[in-house]
N, C-alpha and C. Protein backbone atom coordinates (compact mmCIF):
# COMPACT_ATOMS: atom_id res chain seq x y z
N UNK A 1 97.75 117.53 85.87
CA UNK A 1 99.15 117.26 85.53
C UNK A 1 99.66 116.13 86.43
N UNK A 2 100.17 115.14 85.94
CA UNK A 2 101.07 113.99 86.67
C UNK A 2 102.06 114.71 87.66
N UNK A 3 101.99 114.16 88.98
CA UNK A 3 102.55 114.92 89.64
C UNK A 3 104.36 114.54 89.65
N UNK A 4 104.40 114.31 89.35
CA UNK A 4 106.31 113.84 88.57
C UNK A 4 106.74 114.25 87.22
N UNK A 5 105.38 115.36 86.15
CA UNK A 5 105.86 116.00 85.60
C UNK A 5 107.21 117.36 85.87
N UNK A 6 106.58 117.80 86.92
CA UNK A 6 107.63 119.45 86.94
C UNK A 6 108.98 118.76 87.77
N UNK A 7 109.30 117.50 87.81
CA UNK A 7 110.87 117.24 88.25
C UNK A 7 111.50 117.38 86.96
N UNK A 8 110.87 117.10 85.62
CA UNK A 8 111.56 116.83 84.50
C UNK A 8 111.64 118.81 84.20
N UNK A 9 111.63 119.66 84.47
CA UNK A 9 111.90 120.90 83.96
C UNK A 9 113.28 120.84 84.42
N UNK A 10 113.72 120.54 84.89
CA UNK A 10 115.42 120.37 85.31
C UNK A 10 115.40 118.66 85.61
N UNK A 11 117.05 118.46 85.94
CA UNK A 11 117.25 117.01 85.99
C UNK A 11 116.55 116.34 87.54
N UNK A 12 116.09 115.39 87.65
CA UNK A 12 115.36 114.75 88.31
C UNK A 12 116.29 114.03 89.23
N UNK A 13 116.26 114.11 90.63
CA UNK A 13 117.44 113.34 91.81
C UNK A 13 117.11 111.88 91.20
N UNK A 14 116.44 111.18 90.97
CA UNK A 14 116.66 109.46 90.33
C UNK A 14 116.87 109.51 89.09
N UNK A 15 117.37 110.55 88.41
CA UNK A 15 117.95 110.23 86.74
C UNK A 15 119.01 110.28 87.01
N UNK A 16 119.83 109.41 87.00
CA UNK A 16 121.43 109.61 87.48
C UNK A 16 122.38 109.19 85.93
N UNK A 17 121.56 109.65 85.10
CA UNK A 17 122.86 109.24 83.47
C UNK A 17 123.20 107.67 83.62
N UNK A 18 123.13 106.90 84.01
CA UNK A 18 123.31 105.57 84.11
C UNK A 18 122.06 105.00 84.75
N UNK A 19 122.47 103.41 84.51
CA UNK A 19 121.13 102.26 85.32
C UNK A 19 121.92 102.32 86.65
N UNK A 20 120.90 102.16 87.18
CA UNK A 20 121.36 102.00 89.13
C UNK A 20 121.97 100.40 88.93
N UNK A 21 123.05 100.74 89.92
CA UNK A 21 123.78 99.86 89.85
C UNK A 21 123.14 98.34 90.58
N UNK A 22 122.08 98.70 91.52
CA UNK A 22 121.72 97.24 91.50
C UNK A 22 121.04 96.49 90.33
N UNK A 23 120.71 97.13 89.23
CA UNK A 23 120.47 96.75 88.36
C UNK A 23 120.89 95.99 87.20
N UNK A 24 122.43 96.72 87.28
CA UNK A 24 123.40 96.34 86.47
C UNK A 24 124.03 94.63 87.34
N UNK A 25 123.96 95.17 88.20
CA UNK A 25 124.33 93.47 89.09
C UNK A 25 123.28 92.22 88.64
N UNK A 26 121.62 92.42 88.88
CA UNK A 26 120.72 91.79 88.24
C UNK A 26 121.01 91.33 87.18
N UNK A 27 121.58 92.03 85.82
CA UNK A 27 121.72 92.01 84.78
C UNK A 27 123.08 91.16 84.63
N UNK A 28 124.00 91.29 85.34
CA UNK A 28 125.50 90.45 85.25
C UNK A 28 125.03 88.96 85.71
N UNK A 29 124.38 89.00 86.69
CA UNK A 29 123.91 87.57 87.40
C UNK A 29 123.26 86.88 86.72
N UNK A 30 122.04 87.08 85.30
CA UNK A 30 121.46 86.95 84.41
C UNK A 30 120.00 86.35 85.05
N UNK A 31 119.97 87.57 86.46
CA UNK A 31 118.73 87.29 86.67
C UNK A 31 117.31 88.18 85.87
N UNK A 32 117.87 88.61 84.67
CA UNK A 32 117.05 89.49 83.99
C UNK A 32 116.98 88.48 82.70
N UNK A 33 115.72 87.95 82.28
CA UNK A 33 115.57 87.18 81.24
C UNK A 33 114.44 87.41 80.41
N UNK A 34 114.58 87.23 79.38
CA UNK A 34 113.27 87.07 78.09
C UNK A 34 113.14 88.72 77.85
N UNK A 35 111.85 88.48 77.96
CA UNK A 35 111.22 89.82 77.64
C UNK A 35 110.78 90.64 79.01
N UNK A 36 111.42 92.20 78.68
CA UNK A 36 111.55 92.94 79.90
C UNK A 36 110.73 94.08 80.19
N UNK A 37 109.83 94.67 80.86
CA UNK A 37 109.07 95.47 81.06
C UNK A 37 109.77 96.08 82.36
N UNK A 38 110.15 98.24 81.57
CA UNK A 38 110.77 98.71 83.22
C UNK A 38 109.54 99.57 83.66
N UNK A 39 109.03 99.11 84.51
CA UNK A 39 107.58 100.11 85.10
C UNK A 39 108.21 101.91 85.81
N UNK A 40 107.74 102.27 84.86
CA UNK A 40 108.51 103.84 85.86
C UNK A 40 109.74 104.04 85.27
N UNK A 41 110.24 103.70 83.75
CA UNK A 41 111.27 103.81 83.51
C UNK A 41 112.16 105.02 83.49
N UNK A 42 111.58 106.08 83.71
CA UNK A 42 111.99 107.65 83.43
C UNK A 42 112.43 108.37 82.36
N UNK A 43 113.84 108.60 81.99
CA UNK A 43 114.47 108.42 80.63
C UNK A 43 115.04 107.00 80.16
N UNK A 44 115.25 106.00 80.88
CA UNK A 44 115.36 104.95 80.15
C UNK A 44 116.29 104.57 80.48
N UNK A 45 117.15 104.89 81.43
CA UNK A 45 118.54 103.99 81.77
C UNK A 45 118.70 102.41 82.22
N UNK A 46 117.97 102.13 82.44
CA UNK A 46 117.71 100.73 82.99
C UNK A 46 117.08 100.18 81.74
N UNK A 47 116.43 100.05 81.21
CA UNK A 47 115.55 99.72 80.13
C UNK A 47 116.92 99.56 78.68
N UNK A 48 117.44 100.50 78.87
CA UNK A 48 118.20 100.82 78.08
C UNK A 48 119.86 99.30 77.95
N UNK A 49 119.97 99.31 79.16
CA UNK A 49 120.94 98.47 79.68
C UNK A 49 120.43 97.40 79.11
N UNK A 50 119.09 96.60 79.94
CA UNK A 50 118.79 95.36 79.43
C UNK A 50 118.53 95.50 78.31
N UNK A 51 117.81 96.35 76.91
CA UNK A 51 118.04 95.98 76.00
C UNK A 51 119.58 95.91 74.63
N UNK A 52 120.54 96.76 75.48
CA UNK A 52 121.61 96.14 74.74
C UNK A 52 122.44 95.48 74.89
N UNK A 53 122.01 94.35 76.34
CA UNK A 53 122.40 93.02 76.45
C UNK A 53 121.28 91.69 75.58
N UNK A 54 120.47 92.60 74.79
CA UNK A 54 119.29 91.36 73.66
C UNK A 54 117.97 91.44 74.12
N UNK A 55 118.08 91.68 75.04
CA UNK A 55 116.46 91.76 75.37
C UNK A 55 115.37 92.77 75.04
N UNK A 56 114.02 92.13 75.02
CA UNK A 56 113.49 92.92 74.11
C UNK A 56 112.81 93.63 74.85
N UNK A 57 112.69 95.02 75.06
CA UNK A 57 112.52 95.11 75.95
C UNK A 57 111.48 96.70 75.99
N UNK A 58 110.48 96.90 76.96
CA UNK A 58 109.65 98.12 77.05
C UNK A 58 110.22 98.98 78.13
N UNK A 59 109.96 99.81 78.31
CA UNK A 59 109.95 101.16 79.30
C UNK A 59 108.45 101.87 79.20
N UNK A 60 107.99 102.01 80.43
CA UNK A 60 106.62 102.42 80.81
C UNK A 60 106.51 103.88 81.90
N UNK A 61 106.26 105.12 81.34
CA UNK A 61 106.21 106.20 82.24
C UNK A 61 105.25 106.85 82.06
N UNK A 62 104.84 107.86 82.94
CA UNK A 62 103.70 108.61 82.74
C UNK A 62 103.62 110.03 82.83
N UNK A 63 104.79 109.95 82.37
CA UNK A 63 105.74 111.25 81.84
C UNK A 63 106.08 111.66 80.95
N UNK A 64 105.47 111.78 79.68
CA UNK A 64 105.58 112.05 78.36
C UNK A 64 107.04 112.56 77.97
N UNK A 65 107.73 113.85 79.01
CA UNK A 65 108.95 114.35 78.13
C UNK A 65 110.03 113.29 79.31
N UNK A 66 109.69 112.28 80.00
CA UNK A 66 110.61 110.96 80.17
C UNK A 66 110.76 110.27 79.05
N UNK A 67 109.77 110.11 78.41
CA UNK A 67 109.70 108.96 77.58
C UNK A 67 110.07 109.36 75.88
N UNK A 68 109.89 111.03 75.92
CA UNK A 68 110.66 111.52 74.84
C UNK A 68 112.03 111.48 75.35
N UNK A 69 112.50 111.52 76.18
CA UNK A 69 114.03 111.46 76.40
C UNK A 69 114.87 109.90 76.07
N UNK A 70 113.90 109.16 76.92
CA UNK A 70 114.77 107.44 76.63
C UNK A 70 114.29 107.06 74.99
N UNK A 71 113.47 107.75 74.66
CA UNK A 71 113.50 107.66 73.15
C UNK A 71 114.48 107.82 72.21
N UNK A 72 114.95 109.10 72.49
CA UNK A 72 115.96 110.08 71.96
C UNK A 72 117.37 109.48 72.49
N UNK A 73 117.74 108.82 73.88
CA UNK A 73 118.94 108.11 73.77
C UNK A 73 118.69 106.72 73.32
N UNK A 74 117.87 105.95 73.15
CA UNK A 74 118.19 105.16 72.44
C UNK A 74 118.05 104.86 71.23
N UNK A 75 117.60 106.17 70.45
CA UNK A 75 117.68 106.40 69.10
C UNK A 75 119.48 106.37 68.95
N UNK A 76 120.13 107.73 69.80
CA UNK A 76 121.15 108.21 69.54
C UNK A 76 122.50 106.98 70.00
N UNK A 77 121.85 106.08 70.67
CA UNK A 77 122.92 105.12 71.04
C UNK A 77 122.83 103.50 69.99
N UNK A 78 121.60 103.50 69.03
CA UNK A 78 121.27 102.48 68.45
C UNK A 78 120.48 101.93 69.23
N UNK A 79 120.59 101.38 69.91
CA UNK A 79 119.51 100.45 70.92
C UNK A 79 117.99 100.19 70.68
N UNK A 80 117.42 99.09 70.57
CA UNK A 80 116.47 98.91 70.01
C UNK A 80 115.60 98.60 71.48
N UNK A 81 114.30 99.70 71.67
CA UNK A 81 113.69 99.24 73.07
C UNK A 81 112.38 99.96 72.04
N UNK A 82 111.24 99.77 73.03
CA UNK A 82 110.12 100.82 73.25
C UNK A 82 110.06 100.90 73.83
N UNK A 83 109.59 102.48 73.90
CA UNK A 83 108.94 103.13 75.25
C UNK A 83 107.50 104.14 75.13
N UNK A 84 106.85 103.74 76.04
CA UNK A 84 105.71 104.43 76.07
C UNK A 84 104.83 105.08 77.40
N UNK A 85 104.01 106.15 76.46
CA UNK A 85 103.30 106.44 78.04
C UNK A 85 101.57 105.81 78.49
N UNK A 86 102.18 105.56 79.70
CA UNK A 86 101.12 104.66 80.03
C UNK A 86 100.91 104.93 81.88
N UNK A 87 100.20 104.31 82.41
CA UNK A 87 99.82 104.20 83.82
C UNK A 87 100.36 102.81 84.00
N UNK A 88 101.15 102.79 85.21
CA UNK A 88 101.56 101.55 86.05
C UNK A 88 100.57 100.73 87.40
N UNK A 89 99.23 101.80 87.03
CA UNK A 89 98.42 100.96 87.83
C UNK A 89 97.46 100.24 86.69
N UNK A 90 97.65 100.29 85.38
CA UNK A 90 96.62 99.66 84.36
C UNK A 90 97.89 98.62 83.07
N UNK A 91 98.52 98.46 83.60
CA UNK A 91 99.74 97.43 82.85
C UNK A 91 98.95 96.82 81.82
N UNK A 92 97.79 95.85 82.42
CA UNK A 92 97.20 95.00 81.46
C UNK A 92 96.74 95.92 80.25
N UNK A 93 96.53 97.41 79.94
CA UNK A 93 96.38 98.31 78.69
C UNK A 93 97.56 97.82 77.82
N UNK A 94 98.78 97.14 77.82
CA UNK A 94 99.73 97.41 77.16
C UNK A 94 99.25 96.26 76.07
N UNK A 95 98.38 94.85 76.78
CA UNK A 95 97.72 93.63 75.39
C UNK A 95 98.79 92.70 75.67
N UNK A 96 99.94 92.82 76.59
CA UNK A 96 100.91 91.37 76.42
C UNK A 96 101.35 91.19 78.11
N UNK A 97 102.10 90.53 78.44
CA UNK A 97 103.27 89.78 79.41
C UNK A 97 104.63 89.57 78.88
N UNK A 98 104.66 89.77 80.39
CA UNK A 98 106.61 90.33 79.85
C UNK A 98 106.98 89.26 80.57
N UNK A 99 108.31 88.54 80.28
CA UNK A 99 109.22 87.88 82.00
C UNK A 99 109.78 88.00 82.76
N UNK A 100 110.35 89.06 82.75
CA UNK A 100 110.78 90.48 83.74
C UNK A 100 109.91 92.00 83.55
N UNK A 101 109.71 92.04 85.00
CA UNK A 101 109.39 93.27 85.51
C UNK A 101 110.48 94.05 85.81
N UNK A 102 110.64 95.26 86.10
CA UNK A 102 111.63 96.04 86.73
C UNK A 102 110.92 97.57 87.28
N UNK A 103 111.54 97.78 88.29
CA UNK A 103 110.84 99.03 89.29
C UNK A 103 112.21 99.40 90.09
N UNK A 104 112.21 100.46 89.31
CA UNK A 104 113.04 101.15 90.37
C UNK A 104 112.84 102.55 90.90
N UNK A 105 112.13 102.47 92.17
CA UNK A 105 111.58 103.53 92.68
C UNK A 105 110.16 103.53 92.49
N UNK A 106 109.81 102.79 91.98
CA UNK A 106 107.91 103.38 91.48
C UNK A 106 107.22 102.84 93.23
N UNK A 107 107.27 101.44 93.49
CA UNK A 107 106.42 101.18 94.58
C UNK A 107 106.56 102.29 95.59
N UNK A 108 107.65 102.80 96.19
CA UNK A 108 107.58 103.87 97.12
C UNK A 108 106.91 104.82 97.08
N UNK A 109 106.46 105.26 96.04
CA UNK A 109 106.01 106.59 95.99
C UNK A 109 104.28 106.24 96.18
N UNK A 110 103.78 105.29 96.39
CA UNK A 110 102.35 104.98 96.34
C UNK A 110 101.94 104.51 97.74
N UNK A 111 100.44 105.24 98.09
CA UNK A 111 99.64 105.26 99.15
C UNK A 111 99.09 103.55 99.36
N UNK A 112 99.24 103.07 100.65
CA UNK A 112 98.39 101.66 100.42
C UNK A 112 97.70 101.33 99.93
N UNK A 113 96.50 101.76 99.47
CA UNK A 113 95.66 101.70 98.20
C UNK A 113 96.30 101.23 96.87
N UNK A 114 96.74 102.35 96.62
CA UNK A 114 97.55 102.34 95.11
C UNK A 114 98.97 100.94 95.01
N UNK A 115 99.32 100.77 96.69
CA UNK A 115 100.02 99.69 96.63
C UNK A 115 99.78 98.27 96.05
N UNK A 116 98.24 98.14 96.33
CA UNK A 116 97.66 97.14 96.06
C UNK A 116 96.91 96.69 94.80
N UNK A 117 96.40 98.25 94.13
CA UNK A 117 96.21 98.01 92.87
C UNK A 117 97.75 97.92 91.95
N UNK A 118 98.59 98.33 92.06
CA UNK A 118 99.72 98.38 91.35
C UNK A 118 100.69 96.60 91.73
N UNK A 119 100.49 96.23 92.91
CA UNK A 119 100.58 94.67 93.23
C UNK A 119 99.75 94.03 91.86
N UNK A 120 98.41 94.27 91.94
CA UNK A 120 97.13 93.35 90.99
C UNK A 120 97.37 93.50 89.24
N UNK A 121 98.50 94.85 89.26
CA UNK A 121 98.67 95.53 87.99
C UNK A 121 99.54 95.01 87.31
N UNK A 122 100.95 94.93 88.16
CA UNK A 122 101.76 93.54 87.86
C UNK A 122 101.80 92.28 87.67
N UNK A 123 100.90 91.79 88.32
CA UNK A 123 100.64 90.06 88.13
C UNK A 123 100.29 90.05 86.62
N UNK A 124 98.83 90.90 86.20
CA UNK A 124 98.13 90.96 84.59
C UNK A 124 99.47 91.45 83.93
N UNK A 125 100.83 91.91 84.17
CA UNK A 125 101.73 92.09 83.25
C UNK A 125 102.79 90.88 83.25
N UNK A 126 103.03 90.45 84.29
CA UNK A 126 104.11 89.60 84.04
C UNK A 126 103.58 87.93 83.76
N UNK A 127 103.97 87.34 83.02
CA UNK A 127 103.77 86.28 82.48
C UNK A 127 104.14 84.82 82.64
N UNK A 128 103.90 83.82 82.51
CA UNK A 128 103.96 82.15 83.91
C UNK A 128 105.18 82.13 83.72
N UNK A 129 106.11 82.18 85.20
CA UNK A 129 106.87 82.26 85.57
C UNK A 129 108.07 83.11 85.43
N UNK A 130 107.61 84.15 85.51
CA UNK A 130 107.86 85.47 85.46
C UNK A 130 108.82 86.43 86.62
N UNK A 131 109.91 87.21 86.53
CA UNK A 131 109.93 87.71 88.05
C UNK A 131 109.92 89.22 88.09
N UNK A 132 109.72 89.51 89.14
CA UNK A 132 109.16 91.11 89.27
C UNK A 132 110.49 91.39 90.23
N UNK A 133 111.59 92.46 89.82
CA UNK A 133 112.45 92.92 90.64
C UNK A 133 112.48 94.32 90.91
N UNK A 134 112.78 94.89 92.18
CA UNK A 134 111.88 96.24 92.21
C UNK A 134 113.17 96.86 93.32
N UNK A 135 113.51 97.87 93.13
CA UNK A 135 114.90 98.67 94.03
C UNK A 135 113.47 99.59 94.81
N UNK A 136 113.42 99.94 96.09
CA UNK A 136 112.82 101.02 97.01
C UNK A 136 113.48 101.55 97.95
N UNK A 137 113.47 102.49 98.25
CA UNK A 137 114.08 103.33 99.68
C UNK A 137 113.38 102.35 100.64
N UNK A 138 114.18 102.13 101.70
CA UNK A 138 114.58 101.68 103.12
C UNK A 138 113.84 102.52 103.93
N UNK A 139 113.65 101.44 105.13
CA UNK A 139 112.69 102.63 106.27
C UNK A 139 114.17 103.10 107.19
N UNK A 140 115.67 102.46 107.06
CA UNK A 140 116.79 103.12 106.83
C UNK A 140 117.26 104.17 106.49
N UNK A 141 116.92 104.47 105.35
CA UNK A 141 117.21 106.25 105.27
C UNK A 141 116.50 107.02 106.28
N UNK A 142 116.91 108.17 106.45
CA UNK A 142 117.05 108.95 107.35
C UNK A 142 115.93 110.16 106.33
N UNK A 143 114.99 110.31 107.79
CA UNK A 143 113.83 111.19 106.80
C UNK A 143 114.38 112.79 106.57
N UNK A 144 114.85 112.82 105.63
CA UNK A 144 114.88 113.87 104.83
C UNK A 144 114.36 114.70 104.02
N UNK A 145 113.11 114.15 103.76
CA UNK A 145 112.20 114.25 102.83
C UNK A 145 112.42 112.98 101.24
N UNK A 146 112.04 113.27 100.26
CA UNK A 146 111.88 112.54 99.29
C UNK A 146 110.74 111.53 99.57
N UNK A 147 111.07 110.36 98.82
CA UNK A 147 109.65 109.67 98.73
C UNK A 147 109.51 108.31 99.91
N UNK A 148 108.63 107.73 100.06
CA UNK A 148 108.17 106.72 101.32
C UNK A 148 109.08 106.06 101.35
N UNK A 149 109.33 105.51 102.64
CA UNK A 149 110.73 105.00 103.07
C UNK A 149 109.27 103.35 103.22
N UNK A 150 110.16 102.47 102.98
CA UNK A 150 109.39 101.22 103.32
C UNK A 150 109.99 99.91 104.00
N UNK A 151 109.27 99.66 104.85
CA UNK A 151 109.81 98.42 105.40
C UNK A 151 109.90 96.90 104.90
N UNK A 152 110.34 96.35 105.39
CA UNK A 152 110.33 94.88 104.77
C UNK A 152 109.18 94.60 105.11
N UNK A 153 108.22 94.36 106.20
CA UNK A 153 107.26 93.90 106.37
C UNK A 153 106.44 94.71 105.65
N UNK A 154 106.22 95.85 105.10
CA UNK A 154 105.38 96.46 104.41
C UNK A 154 105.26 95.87 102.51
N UNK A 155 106.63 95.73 102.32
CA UNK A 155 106.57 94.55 100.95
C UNK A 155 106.26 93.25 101.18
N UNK A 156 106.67 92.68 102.48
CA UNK A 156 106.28 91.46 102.59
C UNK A 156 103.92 91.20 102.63
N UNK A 157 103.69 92.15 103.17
CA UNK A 157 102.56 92.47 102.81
C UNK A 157 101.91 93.03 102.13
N UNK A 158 101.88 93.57 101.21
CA UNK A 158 102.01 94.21 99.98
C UNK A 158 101.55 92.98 98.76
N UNK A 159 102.80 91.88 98.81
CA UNK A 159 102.61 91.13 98.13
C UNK A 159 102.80 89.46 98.85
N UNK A 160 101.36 89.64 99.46
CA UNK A 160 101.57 88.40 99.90
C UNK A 160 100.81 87.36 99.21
N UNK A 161 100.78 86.47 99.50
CA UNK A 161 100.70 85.54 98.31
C UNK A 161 102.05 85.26 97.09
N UNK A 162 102.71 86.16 96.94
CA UNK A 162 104.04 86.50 95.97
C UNK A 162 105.21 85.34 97.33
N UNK A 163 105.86 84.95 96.23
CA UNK A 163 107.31 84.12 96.76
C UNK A 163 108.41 85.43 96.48
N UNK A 164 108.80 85.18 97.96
CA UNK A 164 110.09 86.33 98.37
C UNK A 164 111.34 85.63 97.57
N UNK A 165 111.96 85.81 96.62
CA UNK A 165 113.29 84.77 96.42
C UNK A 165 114.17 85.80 97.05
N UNK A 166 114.57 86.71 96.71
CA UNK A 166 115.25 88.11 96.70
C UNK A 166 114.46 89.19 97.83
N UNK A 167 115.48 89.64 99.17
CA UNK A 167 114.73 90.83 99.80
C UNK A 167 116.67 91.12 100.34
N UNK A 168 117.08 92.02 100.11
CA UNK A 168 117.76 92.53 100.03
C UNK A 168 118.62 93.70 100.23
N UNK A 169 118.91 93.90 101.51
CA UNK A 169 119.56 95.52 102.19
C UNK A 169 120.48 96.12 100.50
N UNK A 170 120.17 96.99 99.83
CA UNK A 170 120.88 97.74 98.62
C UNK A 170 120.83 99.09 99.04
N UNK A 171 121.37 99.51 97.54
CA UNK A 171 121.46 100.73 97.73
C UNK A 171 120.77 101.57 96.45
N UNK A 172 119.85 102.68 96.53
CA UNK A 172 119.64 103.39 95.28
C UNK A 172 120.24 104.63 95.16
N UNK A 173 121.39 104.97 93.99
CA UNK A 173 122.04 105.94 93.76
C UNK A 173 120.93 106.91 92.98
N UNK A 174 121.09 108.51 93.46
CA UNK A 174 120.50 109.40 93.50
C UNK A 174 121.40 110.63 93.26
N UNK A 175 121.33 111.60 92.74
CA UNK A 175 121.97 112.85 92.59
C UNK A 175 121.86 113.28 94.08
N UNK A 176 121.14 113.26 94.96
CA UNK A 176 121.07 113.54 95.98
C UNK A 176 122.43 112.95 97.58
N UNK A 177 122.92 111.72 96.63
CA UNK A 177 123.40 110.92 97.66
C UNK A 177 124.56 111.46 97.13
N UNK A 178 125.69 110.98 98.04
CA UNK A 178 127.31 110.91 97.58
C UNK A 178 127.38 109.65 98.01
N UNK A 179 128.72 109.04 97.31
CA UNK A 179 128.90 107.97 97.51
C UNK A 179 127.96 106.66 97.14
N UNK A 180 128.05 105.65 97.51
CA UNK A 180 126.78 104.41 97.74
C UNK A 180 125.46 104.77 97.10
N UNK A 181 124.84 105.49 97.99
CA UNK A 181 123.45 106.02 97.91
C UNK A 181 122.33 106.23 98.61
N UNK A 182 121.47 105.62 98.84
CA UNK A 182 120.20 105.91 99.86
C UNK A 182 120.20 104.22 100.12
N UNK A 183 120.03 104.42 101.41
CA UNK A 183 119.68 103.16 101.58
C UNK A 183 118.38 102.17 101.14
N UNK A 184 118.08 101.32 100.80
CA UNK A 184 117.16 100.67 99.78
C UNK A 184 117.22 99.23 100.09
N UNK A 185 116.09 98.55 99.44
CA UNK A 185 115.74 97.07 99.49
C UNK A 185 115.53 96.76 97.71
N UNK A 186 116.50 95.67 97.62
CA UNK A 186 116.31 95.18 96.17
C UNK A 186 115.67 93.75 96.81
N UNK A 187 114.58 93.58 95.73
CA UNK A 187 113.63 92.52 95.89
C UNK A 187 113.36 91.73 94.87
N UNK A 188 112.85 90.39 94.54
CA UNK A 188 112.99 89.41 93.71
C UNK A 188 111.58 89.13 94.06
N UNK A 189 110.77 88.94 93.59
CA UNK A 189 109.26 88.25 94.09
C UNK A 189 108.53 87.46 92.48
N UNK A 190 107.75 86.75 92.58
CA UNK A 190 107.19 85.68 91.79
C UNK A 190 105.75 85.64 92.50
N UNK A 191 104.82 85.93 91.40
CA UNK A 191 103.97 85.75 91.64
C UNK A 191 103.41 84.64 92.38
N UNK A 192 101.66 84.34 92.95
CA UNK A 192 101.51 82.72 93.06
C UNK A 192 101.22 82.15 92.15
């Protein structure tokens, strides 16, 4: 069993009924363009956003009753997206390139290993001149539990070779947080 199946038997602390708001900022700034791939989309709130600003756009989970859910709201809201289940360390299975990436929350939750295949997994998805924007918990938050807190130098190595445009003190809103949210790094990177 995917181990991020049994959050979905009740509501999940990163499904918050809306796109995280650094997202929605991305999206106002119109640094979200072309065709959009959300890696880890969950039920679809983010995915959902950029596609009913035109974009055409996928959602990728590996969570089957996630991906029946962002199905089901964007059936019920009109919105024209796909979504499917898939692995975010094998992107290149999907047959195309997108020009936006989007991650919100997925890199944290992965062991250095998996950091690096999921780095190699993205490049085969995103397409020449392409950008990969990704929200993660902060080595800022305060260990409480939840998922890997990460440093800047840990993305900065992660993806090196990648151009930093975007590294960014944010915030990721959580059922868990009040207010703001967890402290977080929104990031902008471009392949080489």
């Amino acid at each position: 069993m995917n181990r991020f199946e049994g959050a979905y038997d009740g509501t999940p602390p990163w499904d918050i009924g809306r796109p995280q708001p650094a997202f929605v900022r991305l999206a106002e700034e119109g640094a979200i363009r072309g065709s959009v791939l959300d890696v880890g989309c969950g039920t679809g709130e983010n995915a959902l956003l950029f596609a009913s600003r035109g974009h055409e756009t996928w959602g990728l989970d590996a969570v089957p009753r996630a991906i029946e859910a962002a199905r089901a709201k964007a059936e019920a809201r009109g919105v024209e997206a796909t979504f499917v289940v898939d692995d975010a360390l094998a992107l290149e299975t999907l047959g195309r390139r997108f020009d936006t990436l989007t991650d919100s929350g997925v890199f944290h939750v992965f062991d250095d290993a998996e950091r690096l295949r999921y780095v190699a997994s993205l490049a085969r998805a995103l397409a020449a001149g392409g950008r990969y924007h990704m929200l993660v918990f902060s080595e800022r938050e305060p260990a409480w539990g939840g998922p890997r807190r990460v440093a800047e130098s840990e993305i900065r190595e992660a993806f090196a070779g990648w151009r930093v445009e975007r590294l960014d003190r944010a915030r990721f809103a959580t059922l868990l947080h009040e207010g703001e949210g967890a402290h977080a790094w929104l990031a902008t990177l471009a392949p080489p």
